[in-house]
PDB file of N, CA and C in Angstrom:
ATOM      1  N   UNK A   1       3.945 -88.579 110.886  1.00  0.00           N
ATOM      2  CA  UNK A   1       4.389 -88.274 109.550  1.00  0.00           C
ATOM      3  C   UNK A   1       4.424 -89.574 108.739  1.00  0.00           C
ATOM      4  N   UNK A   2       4.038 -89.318 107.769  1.00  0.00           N
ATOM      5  CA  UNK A   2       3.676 -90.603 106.626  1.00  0.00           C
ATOM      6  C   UNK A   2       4.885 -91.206 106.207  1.00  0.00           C
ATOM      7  N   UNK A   3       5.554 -92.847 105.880  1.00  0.00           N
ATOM      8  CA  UNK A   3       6.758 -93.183 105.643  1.00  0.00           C
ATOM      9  C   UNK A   3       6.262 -93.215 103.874  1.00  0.00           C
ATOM     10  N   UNK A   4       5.972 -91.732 103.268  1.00  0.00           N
ATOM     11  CA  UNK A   4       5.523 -92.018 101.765  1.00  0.00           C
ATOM     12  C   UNK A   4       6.317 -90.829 101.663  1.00  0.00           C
ATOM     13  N   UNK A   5       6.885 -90.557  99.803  1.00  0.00           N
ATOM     14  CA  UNK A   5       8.081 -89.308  99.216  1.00  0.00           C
ATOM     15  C   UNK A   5       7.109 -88.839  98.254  1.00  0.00           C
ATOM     16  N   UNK A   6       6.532 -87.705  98.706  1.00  0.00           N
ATOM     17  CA  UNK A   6       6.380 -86.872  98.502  1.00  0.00           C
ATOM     18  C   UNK A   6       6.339 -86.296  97.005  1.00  0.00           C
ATOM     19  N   UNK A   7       7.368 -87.034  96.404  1.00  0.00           N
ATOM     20  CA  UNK A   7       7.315 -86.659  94.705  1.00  0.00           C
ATOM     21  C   UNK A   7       7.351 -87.874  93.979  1.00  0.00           C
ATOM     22  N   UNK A   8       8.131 -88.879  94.081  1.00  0.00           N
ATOM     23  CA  UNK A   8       8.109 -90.373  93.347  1.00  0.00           C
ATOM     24  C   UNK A   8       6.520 -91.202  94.206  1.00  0.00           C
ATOM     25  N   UNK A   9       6.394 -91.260  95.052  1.00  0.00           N
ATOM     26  CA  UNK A   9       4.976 -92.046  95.691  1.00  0.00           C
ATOM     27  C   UNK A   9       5.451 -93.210  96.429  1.00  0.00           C
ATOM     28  N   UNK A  10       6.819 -93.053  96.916  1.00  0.00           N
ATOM     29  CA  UNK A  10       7.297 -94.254  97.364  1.00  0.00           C
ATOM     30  C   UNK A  10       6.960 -94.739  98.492  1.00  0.00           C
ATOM     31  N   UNK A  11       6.620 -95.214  99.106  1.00  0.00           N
ATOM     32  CA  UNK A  11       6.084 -96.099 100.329  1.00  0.00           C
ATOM     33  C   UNK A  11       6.612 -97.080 100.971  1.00  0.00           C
ATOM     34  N   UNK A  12       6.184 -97.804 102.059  1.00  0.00           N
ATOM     35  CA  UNK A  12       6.637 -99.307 103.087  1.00  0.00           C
ATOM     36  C   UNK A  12       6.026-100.093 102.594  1.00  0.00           C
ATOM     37  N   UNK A  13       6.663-101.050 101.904  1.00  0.00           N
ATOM     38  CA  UNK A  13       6.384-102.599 101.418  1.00  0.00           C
ATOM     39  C   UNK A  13       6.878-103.614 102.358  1.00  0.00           C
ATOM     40  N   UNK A  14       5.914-104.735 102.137  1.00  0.00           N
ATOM     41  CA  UNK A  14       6.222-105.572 103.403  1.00  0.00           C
ATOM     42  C   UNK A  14       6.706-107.037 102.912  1.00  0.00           C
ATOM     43  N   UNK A  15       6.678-107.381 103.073  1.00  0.00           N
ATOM     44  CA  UNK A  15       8.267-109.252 102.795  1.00  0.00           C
ATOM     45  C   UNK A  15       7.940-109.873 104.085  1.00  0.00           C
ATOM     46  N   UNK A  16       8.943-110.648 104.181  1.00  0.00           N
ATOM     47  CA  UNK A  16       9.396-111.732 105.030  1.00  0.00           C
ATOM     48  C   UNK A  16      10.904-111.897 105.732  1.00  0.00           C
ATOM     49  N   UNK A  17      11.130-112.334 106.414  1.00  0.00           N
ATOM     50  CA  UNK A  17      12.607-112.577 107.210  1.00  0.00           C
ATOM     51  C   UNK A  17      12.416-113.699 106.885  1.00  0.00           C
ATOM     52  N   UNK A  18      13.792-114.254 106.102  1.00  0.00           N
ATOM     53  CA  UNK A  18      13.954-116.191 105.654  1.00  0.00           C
ATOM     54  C   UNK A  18      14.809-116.407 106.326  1.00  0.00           C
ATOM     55  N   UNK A  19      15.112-117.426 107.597  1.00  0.00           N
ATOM     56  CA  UNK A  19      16.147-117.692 108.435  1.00  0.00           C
ATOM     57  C   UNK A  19      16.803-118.763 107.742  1.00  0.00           C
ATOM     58  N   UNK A  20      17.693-119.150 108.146  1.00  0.00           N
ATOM     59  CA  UNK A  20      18.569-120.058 107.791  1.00  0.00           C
ATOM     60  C   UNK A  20      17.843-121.268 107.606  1.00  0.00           C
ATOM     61  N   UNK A  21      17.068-121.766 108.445  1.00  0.00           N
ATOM     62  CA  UNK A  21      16.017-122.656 108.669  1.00  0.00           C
ATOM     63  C   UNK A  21      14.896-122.611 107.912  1.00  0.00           C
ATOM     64  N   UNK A  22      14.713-121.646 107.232  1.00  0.00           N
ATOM     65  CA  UNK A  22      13.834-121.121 105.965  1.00  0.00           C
ATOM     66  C   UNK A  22      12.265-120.755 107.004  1.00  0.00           C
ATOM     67  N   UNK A  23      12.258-120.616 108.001  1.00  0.00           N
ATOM     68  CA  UNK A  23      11.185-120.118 109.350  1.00  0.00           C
ATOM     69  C   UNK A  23      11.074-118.493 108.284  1.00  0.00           C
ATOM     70  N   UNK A  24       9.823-118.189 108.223  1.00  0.00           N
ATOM     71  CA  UNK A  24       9.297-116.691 107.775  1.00  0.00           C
ATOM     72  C   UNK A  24       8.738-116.094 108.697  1.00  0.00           C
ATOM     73  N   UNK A  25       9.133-114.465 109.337  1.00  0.00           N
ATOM     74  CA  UNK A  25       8.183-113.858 109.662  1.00  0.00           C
ATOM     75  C   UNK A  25       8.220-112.361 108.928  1.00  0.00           C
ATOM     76  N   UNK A  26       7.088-112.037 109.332  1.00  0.00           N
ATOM     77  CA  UNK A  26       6.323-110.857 108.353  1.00  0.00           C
ATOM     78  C   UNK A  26       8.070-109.508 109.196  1.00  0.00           C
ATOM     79  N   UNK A  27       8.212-108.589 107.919  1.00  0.00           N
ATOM     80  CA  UNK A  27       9.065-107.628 108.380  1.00  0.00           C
ATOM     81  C   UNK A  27       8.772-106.354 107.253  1.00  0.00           C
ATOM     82  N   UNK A  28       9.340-105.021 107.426  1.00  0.00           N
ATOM     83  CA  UNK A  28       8.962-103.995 106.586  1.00  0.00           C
ATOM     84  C   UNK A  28       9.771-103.313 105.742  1.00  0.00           C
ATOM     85  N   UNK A  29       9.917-103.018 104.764  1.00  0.00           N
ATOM     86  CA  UNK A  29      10.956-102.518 104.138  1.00  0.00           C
ATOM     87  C   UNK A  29      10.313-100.825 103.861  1.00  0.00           C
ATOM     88  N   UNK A  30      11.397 -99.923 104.533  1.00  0.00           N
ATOM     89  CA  UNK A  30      11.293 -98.896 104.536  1.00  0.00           C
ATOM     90  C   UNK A  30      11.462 -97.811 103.271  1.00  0.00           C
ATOM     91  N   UNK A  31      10.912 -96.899 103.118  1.00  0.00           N
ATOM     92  CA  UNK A  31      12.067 -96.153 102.060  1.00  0.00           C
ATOM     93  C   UNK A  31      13.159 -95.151 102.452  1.00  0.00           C
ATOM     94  N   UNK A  32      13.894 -94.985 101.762  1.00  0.00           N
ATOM     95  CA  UNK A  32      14.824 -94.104 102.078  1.00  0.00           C
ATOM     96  C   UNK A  32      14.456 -92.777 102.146  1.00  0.00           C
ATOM     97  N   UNK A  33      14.000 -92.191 102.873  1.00  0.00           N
ATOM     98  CA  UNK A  33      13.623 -90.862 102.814  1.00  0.00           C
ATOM     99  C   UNK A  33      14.010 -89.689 103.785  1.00  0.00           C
ATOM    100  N   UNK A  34      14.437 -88.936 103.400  1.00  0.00           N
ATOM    101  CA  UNK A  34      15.297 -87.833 103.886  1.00  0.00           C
ATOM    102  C   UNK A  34      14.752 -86.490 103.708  1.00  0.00           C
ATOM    103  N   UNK A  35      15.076 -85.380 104.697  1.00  0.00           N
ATOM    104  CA  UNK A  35      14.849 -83.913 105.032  1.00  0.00           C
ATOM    105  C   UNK A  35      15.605 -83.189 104.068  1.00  0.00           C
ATOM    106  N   UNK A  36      15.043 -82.599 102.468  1.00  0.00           N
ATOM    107  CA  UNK A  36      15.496 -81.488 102.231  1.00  0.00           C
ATOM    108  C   UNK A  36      15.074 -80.876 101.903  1.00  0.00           C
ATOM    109  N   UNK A  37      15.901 -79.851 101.428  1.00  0.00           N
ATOM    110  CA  UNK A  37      15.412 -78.270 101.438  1.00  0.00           C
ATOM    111  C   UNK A  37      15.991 -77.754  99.821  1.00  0.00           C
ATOM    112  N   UNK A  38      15.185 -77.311  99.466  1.00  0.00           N
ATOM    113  CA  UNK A  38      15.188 -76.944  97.776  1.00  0.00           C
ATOM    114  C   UNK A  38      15.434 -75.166  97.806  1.00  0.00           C
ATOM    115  N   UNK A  39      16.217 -74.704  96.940  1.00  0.00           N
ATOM    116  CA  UNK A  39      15.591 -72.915  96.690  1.00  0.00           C
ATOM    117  C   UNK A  39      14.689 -72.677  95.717  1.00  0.00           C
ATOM    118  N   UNK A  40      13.674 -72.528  96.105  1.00  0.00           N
ATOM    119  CA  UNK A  40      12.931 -72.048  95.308  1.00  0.00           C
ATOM    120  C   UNK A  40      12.718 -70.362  94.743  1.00  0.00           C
ATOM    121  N   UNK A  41      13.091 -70.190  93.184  1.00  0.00           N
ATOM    122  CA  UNK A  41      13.366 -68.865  92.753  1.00  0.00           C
ATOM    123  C   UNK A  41      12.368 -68.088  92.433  1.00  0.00           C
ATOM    124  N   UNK A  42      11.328 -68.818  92.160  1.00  0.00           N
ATOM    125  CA  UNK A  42      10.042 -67.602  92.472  1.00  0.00           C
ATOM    126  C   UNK A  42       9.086 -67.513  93.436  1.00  0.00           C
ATOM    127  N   UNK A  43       9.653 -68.199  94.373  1.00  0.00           N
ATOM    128  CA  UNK A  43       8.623 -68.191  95.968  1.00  0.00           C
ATOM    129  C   UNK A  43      10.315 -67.375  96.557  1.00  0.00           C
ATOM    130  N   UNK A  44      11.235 -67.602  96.279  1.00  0.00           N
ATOM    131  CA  UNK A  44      12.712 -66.377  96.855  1.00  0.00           C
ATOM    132  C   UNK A  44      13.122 -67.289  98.354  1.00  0.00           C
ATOM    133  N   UNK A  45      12.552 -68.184  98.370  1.00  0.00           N
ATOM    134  CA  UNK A  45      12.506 -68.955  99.735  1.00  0.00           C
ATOM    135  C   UNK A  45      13.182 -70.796  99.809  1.00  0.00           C
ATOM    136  N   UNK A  46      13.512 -70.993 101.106  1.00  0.00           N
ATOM    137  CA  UNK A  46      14.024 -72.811 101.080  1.00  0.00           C
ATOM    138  C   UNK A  46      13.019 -73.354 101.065  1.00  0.00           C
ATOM    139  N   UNK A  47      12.547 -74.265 100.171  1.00  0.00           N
ATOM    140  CA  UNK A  47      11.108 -75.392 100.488  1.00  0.00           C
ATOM    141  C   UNK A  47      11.655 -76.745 101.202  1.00  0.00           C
ATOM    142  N   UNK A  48      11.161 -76.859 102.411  1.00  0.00           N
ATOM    143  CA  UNK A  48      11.460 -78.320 103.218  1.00  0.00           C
ATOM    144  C   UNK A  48      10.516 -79.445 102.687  1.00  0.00           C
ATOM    145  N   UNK A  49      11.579 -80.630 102.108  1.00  0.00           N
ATOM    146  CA  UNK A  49      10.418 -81.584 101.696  1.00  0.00           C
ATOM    147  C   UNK A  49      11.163 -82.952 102.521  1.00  0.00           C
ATOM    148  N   UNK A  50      10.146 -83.825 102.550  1.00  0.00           N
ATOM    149  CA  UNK A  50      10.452 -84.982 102.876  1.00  0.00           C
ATOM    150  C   UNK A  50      10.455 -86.336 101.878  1.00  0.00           C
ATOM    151  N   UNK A  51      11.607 -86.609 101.203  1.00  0.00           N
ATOM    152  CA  UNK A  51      11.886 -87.520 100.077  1.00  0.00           C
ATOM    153  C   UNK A  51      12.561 -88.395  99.886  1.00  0.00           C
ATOM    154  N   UNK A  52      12.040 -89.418  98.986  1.00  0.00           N
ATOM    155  CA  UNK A  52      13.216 -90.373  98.754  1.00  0.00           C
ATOM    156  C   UNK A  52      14.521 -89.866  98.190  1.00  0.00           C
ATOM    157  N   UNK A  53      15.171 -90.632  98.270  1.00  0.00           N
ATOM    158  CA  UNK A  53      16.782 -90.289  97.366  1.00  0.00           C
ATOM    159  C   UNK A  53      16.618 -90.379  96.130  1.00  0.00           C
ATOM    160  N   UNK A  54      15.859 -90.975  95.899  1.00  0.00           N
ATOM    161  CA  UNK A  54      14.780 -90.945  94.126  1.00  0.00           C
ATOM    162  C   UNK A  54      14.645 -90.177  93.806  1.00  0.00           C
ATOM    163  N   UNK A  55      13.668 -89.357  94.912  1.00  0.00           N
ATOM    164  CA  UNK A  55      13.102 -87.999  94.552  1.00  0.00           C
ATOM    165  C   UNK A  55      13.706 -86.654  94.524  1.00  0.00           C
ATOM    166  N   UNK A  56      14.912 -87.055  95.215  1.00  0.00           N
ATOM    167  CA  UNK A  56      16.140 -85.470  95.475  1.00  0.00           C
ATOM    168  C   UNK A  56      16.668 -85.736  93.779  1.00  0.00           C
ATOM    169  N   UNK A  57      16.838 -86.845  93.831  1.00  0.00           N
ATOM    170  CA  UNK A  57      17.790 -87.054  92.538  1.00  0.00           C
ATOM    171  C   UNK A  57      16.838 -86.550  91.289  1.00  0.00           C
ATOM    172  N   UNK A  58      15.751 -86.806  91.583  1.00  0.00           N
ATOM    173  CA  UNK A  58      14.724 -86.393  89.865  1.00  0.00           C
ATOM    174  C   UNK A  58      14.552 -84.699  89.881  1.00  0.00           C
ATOM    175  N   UNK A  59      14.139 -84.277  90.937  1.00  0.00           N
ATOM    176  CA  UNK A  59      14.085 -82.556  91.083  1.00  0.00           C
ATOM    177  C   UNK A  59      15.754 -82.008  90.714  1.00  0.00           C
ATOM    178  N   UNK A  60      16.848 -82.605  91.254  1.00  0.00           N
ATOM    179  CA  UNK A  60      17.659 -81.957  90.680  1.00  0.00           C
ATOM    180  C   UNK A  60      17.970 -82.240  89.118  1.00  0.00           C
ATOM    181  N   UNK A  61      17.903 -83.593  88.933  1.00  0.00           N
ATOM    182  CA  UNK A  61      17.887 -83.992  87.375  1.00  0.00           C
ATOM    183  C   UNK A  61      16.927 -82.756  86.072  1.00  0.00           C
ATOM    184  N   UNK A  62      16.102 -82.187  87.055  1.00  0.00           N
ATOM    185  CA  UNK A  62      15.722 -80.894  85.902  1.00  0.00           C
ATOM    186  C   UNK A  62      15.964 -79.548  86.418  1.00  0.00           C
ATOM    187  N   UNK A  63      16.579 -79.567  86.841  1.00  0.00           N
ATOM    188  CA  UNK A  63      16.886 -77.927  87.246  1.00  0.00           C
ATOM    189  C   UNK A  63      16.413 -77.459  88.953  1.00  0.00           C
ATOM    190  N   UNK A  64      15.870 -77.982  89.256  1.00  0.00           N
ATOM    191  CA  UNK A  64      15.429 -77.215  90.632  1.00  0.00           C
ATOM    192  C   UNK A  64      14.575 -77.572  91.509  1.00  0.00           C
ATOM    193  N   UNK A  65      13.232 -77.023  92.074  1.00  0.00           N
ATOM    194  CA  UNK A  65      12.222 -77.620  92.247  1.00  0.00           C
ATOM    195  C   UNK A  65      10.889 -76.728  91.567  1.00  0.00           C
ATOM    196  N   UNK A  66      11.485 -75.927  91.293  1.00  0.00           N
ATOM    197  CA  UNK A  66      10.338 -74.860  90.429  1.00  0.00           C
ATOM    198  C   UNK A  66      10.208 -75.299  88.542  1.00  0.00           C
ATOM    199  N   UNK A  67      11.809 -76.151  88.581  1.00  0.00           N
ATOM    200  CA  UNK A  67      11.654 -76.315  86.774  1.00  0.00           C
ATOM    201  C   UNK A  67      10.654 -77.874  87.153  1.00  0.00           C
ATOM    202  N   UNK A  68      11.114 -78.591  88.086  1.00  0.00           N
ATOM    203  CA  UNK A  68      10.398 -79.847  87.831  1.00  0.00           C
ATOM    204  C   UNK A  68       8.641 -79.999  88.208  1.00  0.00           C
ATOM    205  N   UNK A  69       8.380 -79.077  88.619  1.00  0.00           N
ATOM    206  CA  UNK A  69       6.785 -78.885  89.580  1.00  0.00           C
ATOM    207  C   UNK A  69       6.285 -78.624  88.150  1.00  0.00           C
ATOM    208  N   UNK A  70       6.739 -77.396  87.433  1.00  0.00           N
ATOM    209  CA  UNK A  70       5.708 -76.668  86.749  1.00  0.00           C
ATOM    210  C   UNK A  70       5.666 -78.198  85.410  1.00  0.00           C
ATOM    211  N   UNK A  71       6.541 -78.830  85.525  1.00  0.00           N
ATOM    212  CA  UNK A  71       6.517 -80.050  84.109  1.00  0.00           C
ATOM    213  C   UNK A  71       6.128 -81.247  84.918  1.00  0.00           C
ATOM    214  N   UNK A  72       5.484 -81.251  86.080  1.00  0.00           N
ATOM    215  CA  UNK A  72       4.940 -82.570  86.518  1.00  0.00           C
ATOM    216  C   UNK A  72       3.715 -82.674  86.199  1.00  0.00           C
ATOM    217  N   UNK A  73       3.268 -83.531  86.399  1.00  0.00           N
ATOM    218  CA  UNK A  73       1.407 -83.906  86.416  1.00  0.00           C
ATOM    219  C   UNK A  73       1.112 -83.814  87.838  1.00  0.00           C
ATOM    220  N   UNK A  74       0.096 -83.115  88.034  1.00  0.00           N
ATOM    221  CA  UNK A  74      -0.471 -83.137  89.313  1.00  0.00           C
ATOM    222  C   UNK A  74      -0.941 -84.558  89.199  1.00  0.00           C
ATOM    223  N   UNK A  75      -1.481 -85.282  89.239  1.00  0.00           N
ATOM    224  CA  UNK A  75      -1.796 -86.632  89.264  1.00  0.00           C
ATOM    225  C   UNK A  75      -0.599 -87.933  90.131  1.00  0.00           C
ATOM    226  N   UNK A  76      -0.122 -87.155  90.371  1.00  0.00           N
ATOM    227  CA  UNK A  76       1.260 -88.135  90.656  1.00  0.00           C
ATOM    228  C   UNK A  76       2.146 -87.599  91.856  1.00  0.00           C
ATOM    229  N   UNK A  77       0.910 -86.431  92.141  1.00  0.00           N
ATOM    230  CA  UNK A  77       1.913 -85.666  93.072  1.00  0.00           C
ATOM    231  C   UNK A  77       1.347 -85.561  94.822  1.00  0.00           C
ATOM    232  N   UNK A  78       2.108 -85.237  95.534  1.00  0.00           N
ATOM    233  CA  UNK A  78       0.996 -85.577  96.922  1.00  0.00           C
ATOM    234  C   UNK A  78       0.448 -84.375  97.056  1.00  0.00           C
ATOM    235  N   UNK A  79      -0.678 -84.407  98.251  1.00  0.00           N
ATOM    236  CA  UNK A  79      -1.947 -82.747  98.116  1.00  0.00           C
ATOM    237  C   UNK A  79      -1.153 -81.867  98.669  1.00  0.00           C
ATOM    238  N   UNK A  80      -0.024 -81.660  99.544  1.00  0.00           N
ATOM    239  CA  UNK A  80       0.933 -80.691  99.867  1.00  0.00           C
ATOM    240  C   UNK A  80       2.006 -79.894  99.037  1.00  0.00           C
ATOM    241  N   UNK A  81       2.193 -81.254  97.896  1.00  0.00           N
ATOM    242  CA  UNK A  81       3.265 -80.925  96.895  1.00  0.00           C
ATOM    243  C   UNK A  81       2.358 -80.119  95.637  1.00  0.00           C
ATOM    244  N   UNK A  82       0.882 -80.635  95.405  1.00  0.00           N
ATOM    245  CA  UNK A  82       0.546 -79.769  94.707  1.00  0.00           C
ATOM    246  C   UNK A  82      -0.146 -78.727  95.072  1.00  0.00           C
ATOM    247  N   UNK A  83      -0.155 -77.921  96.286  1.00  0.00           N
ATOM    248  CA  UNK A  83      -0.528 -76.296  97.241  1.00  0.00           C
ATOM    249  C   UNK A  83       0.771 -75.713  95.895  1.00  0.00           C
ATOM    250  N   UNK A  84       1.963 -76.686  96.446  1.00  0.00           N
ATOM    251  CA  UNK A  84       3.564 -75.792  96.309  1.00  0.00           C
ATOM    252  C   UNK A  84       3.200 -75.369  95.251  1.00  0.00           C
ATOM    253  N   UNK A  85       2.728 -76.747  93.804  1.00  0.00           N
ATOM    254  CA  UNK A  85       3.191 -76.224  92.476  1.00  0.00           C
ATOM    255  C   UNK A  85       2.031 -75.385  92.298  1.00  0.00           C
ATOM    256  N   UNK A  86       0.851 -74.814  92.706  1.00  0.00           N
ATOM    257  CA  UNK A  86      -0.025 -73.812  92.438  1.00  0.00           C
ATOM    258  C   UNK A  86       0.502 -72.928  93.043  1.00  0.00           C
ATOM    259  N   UNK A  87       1.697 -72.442  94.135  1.00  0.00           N
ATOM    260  CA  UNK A  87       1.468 -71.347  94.355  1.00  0.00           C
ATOM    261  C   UNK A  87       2.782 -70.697  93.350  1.00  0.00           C
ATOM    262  N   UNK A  88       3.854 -71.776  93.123  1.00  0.00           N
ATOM    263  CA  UNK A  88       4.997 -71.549  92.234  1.00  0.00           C
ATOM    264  C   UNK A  88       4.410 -71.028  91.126  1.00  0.00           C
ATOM    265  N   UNK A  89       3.694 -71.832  90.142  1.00  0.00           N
ATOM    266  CA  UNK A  89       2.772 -71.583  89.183  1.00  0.00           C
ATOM    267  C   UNK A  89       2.501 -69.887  89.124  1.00  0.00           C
ATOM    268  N   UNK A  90       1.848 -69.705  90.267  1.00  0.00           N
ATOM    269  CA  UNK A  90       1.085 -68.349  90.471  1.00  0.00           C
ATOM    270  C   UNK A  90       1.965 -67.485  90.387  1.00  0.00           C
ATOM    271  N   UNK A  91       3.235 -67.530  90.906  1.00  0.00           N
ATOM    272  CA  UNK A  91       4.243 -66.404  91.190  1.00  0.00           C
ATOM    273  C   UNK A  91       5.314 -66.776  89.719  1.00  0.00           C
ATOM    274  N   UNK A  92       5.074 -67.717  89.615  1.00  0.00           N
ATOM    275  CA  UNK A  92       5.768 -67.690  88.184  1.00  0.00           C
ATOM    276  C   UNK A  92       5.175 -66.958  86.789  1.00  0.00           C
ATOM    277  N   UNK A  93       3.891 -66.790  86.849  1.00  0.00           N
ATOM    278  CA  UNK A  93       2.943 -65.712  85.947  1.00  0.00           C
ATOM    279  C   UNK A  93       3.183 -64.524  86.411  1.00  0.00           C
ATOM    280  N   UNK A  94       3.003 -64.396  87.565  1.00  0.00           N
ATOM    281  CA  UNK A  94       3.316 -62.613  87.925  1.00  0.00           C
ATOM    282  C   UNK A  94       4.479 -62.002  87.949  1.00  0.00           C
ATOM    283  N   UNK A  95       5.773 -63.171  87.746  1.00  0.00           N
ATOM    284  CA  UNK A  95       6.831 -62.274  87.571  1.00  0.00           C
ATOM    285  C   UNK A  95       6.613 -62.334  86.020  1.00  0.00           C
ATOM    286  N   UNK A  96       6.358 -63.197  85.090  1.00  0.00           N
ATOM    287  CA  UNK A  96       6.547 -63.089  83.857  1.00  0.00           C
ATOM    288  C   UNK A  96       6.241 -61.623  83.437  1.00  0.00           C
ATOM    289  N   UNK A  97       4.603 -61.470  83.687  1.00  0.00           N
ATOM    290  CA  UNK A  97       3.668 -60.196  83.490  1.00  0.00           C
ATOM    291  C   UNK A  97       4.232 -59.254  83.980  1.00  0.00           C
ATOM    292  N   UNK A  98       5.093 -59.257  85.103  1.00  0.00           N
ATOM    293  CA  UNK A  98       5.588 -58.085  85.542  1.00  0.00           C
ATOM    294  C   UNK A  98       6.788 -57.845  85.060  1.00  0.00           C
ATOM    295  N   UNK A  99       7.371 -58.431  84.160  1.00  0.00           N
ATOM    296  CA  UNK A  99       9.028 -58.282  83.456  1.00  0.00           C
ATOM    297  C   UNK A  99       8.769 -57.793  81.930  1.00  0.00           C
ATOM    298  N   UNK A 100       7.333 -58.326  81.289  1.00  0.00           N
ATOM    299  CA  UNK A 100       6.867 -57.711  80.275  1.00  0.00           C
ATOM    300  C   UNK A 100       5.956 -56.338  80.149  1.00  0.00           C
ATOM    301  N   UNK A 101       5.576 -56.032  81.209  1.00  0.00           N
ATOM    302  CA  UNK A 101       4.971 -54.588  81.547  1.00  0.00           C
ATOM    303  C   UNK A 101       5.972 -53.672  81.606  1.00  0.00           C
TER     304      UNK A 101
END
């Protein structure tokens, strides 16, 4: 599994260890990324994602994970995250059409 989030693009950047002695060796800086689980209201289901704390914080910052998908740019998004927002997308037209019929 990739140490990259899924919605921000965050990744392992790499530095140095400076000892006291000012001696460098190469070390990795991780991201914070964590297992959650979103409700999604027009898939009716939990979506499991794997994200930074960045990224929990921006999906809830607009409402959900269905308000923030359909106002993202696919361009920015990873190829798993954008399956989700095409299939949200999809079921988000057919309930519309089906509430106006």
């Amino acid at each position: 599994m990739a140490k990259r989030c899924a919605i921000t693009g965050k990744g392992v950047l790499s530095g140095n260890n400076v000892s006291h002695a000012n001696n460098k060796t190469r070390r990795r800086f991780l991201p914070n990324l964590q297992e959650a689980s979103f409700m999604s209201d027009s898939l009716g289901r939990m979506v499991r994602l794997r994200l930074s704390t960045r990224g929990i914080r921006t999906i809830e910052f607009h409402g959900g994970i269905d308000a923030y998908l359909l106002k993202a740019k696919t361009a920015r998004l990873a190829p798993e995250i954008v399956k989700l927002k095409k299939v949200i997308k999809k079921r988000t037209i057919a309930v519309a059409a089906a509430a106006t019929a």
